[in-house]
C-alpha atoms as a PDB file:
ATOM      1  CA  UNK A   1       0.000   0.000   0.000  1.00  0.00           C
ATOM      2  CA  UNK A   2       2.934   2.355   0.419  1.00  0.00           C
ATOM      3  CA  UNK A   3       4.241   1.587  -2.466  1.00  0.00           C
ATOM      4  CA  UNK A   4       1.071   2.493  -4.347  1.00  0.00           C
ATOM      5  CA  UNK A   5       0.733   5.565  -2.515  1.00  0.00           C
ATOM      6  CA  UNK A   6       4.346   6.296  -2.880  1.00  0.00           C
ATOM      7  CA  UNK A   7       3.936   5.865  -6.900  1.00  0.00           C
ATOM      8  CA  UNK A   8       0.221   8.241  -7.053  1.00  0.00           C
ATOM      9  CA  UNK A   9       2.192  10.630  -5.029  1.00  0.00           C
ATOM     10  CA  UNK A  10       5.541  10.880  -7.549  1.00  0.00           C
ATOM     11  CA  UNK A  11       3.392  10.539 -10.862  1.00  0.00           C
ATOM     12  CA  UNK A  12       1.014  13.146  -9.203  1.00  0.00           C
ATOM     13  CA  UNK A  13       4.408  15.325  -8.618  1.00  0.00           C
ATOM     14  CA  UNK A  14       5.605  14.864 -12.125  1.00  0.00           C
ATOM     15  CA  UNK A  15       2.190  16.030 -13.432  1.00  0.00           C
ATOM     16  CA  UNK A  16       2.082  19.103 -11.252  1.00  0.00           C
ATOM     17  CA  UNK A  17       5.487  19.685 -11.918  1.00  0.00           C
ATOM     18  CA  UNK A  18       4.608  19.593 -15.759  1.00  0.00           C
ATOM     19  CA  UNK A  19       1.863  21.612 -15.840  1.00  0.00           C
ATOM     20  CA  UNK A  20       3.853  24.081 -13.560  1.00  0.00           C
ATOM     21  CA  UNK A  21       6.254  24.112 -16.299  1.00  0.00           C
ATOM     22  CA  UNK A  22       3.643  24.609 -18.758  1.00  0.00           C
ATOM     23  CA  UNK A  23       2.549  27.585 -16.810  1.00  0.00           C
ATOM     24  CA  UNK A  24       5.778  29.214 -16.868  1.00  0.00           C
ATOM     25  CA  UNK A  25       6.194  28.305 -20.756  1.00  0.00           C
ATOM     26  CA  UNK A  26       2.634  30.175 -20.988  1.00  0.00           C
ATOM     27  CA  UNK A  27       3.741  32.906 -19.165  1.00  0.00           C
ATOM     28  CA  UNK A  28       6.713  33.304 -21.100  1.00  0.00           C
ATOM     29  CA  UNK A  29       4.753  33.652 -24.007  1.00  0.00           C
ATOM     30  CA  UNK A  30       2.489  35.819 -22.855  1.00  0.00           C
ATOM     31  CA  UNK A  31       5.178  38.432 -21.498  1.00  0.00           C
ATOM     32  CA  UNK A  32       6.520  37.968 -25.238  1.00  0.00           C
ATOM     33  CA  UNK A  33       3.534  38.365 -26.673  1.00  0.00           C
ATOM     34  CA  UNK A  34       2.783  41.627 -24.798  1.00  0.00           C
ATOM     35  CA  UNK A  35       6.071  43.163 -25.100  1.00  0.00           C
ATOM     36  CA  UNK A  36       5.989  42.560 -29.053  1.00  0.00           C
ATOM     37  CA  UNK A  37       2.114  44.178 -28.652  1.00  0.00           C
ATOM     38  CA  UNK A  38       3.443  46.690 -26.674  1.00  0.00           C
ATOM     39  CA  UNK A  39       6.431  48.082 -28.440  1.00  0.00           C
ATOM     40  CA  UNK A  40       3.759  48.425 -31.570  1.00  0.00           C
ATOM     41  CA  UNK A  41       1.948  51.259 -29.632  1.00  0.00           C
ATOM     42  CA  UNK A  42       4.151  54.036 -31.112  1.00  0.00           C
ATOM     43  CA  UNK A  43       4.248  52.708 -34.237  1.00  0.00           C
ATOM     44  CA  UNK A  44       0.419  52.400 -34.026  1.00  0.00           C
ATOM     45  CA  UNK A  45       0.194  55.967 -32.826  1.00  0.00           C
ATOM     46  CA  UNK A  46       1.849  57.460 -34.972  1.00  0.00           C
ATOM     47  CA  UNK A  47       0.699  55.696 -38.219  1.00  0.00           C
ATOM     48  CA  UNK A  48      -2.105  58.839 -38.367  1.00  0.00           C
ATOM     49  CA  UNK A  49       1.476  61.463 -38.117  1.00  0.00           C
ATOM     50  CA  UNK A  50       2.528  59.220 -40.779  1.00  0.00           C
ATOM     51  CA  UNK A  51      -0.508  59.434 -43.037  1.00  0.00           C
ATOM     52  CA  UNK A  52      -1.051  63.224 -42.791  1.00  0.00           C
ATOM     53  CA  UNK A  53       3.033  63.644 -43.564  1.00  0.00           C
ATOM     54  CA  UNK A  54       2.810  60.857 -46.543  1.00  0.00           C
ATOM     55  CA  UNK A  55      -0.333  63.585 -47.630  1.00  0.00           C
ATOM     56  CA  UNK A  56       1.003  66.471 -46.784  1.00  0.00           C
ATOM     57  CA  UNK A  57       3.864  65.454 -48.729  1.00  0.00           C
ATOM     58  CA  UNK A  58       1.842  64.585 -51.664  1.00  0.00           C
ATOM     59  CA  UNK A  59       1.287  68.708 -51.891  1.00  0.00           C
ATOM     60  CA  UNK A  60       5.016  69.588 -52.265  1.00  0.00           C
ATOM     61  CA  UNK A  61       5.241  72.471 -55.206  1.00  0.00           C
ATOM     62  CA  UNK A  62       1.553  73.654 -54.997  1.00  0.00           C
ATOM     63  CA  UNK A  63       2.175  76.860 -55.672  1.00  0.00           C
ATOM     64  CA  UNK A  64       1.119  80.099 -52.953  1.00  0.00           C
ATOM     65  CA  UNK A  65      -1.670  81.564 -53.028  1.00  0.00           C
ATOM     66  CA  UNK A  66      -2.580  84.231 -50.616  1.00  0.00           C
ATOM     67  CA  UNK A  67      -6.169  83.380 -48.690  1.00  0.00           C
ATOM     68  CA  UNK A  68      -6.704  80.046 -50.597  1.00  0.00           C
ATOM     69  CA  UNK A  69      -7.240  76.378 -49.275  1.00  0.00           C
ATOM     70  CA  UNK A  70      -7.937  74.403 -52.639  1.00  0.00           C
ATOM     71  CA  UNK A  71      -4.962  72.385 -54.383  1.00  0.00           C
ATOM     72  CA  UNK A  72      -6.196  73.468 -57.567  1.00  0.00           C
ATOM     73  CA  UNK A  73      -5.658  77.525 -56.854  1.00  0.00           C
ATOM     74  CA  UNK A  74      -2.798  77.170 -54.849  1.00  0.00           C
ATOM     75  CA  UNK A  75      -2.473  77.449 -50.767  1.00  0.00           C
ATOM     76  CA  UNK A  76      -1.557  79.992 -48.091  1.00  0.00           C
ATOM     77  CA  UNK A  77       0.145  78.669 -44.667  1.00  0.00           C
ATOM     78  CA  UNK A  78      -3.051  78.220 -42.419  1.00  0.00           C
ATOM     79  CA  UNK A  79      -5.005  77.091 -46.014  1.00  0.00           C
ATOM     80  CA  UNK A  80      -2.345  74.067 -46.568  1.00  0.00           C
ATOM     81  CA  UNK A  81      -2.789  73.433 -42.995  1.00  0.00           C
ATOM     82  CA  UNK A  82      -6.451  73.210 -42.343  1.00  0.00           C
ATOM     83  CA  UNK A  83      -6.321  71.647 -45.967  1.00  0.00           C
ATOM     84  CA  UNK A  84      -4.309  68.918 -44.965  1.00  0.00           C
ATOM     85  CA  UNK A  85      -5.673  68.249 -41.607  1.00  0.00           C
ATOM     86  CA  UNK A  86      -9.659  68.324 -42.883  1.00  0.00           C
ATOM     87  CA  UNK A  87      -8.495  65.659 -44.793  1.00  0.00           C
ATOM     88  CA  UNK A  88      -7.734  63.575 -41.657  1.00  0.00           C
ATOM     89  CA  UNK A  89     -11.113  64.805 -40.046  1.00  0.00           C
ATOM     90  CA  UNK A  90      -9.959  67.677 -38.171  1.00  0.00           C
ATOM     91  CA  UNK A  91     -11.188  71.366 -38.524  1.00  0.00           C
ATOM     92  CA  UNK A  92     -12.371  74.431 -36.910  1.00  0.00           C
ATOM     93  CA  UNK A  93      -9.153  76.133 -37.035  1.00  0.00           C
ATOM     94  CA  UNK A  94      -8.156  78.138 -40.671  1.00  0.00           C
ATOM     95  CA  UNK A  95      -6.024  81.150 -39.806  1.00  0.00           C
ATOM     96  CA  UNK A  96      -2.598  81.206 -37.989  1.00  0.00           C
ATOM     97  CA  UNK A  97      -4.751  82.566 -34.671  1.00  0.00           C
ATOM     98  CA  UNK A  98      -7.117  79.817 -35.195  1.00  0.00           C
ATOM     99  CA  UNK A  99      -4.196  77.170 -34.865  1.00  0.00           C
ATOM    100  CA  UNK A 100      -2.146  79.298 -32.133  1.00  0.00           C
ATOM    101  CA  UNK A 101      -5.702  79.502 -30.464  1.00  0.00           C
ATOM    102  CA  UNK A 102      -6.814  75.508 -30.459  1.00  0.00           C
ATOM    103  CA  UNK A 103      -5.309  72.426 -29.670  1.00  0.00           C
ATOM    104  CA  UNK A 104      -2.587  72.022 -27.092  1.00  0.00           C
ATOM    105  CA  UNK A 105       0.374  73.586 -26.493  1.00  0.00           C
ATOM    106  CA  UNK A 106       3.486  71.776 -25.758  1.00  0.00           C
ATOM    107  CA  UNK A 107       7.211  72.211 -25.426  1.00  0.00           C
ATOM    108  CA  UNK A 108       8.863  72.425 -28.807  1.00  0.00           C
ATOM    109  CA  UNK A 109      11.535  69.773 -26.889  1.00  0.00           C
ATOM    110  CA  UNK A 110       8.196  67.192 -26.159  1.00  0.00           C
ATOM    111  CA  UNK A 111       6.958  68.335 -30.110  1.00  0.00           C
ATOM    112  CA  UNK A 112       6.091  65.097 -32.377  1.00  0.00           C
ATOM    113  CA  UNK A 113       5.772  64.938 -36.021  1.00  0.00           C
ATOM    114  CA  UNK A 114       2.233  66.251 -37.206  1.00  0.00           C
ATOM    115  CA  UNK A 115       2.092  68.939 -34.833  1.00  0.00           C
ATOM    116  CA  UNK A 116       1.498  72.479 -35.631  1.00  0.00           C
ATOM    117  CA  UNK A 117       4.264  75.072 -34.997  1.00  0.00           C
ATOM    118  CA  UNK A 118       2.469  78.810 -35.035  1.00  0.00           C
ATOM    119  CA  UNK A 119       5.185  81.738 -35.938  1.00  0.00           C
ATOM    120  CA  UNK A 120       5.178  85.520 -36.302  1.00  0.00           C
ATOM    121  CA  UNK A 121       4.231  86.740 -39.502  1.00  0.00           C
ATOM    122  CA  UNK A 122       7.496  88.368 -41.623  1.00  0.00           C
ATOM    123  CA  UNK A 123       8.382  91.164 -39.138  1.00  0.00           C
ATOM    124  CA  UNK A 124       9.793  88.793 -35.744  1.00  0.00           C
ATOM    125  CA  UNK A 125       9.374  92.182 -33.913  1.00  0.00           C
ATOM    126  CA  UNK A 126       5.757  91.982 -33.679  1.00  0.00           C
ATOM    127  CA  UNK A 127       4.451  88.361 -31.687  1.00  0.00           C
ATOM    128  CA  UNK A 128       1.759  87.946 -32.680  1.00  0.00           C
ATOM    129  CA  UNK A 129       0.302  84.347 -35.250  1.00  0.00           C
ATOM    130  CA  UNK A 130       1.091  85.113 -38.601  1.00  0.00           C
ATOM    131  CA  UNK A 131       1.948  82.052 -40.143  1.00  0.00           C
ATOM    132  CA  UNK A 132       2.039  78.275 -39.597  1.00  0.00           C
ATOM    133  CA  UNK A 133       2.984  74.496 -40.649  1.00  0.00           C
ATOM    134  CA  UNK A 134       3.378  71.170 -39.528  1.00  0.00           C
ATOM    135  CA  UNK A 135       6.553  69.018 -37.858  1.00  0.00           C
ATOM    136  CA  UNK A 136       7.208  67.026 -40.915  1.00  0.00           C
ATOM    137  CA  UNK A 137      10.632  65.265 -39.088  1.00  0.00           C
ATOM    138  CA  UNK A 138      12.353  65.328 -36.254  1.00  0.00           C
ATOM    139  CA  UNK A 139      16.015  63.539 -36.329  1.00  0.00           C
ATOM    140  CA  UNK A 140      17.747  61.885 -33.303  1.00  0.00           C
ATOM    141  CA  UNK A 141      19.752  65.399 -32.441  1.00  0.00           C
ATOM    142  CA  UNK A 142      15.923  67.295 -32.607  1.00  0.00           C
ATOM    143  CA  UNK A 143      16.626  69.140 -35.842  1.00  0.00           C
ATOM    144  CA  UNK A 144      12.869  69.957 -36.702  1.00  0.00           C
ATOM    145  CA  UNK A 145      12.034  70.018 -40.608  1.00  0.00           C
ATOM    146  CA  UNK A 146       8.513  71.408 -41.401  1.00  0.00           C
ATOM    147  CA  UNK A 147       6.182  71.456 -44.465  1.00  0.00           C
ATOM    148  CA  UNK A 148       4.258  74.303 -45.189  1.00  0.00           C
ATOM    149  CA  UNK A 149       3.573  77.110 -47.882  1.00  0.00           C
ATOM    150  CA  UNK A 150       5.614  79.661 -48.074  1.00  0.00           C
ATOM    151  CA  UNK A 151       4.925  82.904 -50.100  1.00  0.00           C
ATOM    152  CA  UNK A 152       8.812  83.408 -49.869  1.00  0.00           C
ATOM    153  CA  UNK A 153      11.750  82.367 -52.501  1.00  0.00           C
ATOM    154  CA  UNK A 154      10.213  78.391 -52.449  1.00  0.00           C
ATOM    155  CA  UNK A 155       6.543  80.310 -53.331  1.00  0.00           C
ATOM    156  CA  UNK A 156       4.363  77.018 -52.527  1.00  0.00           C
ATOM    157  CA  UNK A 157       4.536  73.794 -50.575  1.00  0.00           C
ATOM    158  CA  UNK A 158       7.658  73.069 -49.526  1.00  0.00           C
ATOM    159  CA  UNK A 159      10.189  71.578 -46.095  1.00  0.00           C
ATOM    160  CA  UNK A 160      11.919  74.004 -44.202  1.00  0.00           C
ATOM    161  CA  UNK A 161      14.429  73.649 -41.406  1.00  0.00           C
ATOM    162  CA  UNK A 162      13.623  75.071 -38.584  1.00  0.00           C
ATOM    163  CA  UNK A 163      16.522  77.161 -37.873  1.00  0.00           C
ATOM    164  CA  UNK A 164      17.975  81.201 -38.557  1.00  0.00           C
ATOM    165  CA  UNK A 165      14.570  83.271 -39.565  1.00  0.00           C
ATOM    166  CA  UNK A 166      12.182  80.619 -38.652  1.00  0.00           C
ATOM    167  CA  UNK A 167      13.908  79.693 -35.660  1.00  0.00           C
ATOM    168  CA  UNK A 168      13.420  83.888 -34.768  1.00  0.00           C
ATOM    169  CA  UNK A 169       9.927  83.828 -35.406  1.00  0.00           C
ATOM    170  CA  UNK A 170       8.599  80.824 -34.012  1.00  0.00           C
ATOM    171  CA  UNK A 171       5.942  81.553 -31.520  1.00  0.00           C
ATOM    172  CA  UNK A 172       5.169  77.830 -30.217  1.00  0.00           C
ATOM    173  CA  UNK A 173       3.869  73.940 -31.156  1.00  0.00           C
ATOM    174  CA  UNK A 174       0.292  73.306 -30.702  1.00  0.00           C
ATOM    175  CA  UNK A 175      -0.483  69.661 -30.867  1.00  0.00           C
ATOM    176  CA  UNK A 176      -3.969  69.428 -32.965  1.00  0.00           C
ATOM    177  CA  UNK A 177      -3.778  65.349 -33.454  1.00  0.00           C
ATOM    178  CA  UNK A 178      -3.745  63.567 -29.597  1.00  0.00           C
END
């Protein structure tokens, strides 16, 4: 009778011991399967960034056009801005104090690609909105590039760094896509 008991008790070990391993195996996997989940979420999030820029993009050499929002005529800043983003589903802002006005501020140091930087209009002296356009890239040192239209020497769509004259007029980021 001890023996028999003896023998339920080992095979009864073995199987718990199995199943224990199984539960580890499981939980391996899961941790695996979460961290491979989890390291998607910024890719995720910013696959919307990525379709407005891959748009956005798609405007490069529309030529300016002072007060306009329609491809076919030719854009001004806020116009290729609201164009872009009403494309995405997002509106209610069309003028440089519309977009320095709505969404949220942030840090140009915590900025991400697709949002909004708001600058002063030609003369840096006076601070007040007077032209905008959106973080197009941002490279492992944080030089910003930004796509916008410009009624200067590029006279349409076009990327910018954001350094010297921009740099000097740039008012803030305003993040419009959370």
């Amino acid at each position: 009778m001890k023996k028999i008991l003896f023998i339920i008790i080992l095979i009864t070990g073995f199987a718990l011991t199995g199943k224990a391993q199984d539960n580890v195996s499981l939980t391996m996997q899961y941790q695996k399967m979460m961290e491979k989940v989890l390291s998607r979420i910024p890719e995720v999030a910013n696959s919307t960034s990525n379709k407005i820029m891959d748009f956005a993009k798609s405007l490069i050499g529309t030529r300016y056009r002072y007060a306009s929002s329609n491809p076919e005529r030719g854009f001004d800043c806020s116009g290729f801005v609201s164009y872009v983003y009403k494309q995405f589903g997002f509106s209610g802002a069309r003028s440089s104090t519309d977009f320095a006005n709505k969404g949220k501020t942030v840090k140009l140091a915590d900025a991400k690609v697709g949002d909004v930087l708001v600058f002063t209009g030609s003369n840096a002296k006076v601070r007040r909105p007077g032209h905008v356009g959106i973080i197009y890239s941002i490279d492992e040192e944080g030089n910003i590039k930004f796509i916008h239209s410009s009624s200067g020497k590029a006279k349409g769509v076009t990327i910018t760094d954001l350094e010297g004259y921009y740099k000097n007029r740039l008012l803030k980021a305003v993040t419009v896509v959370e």
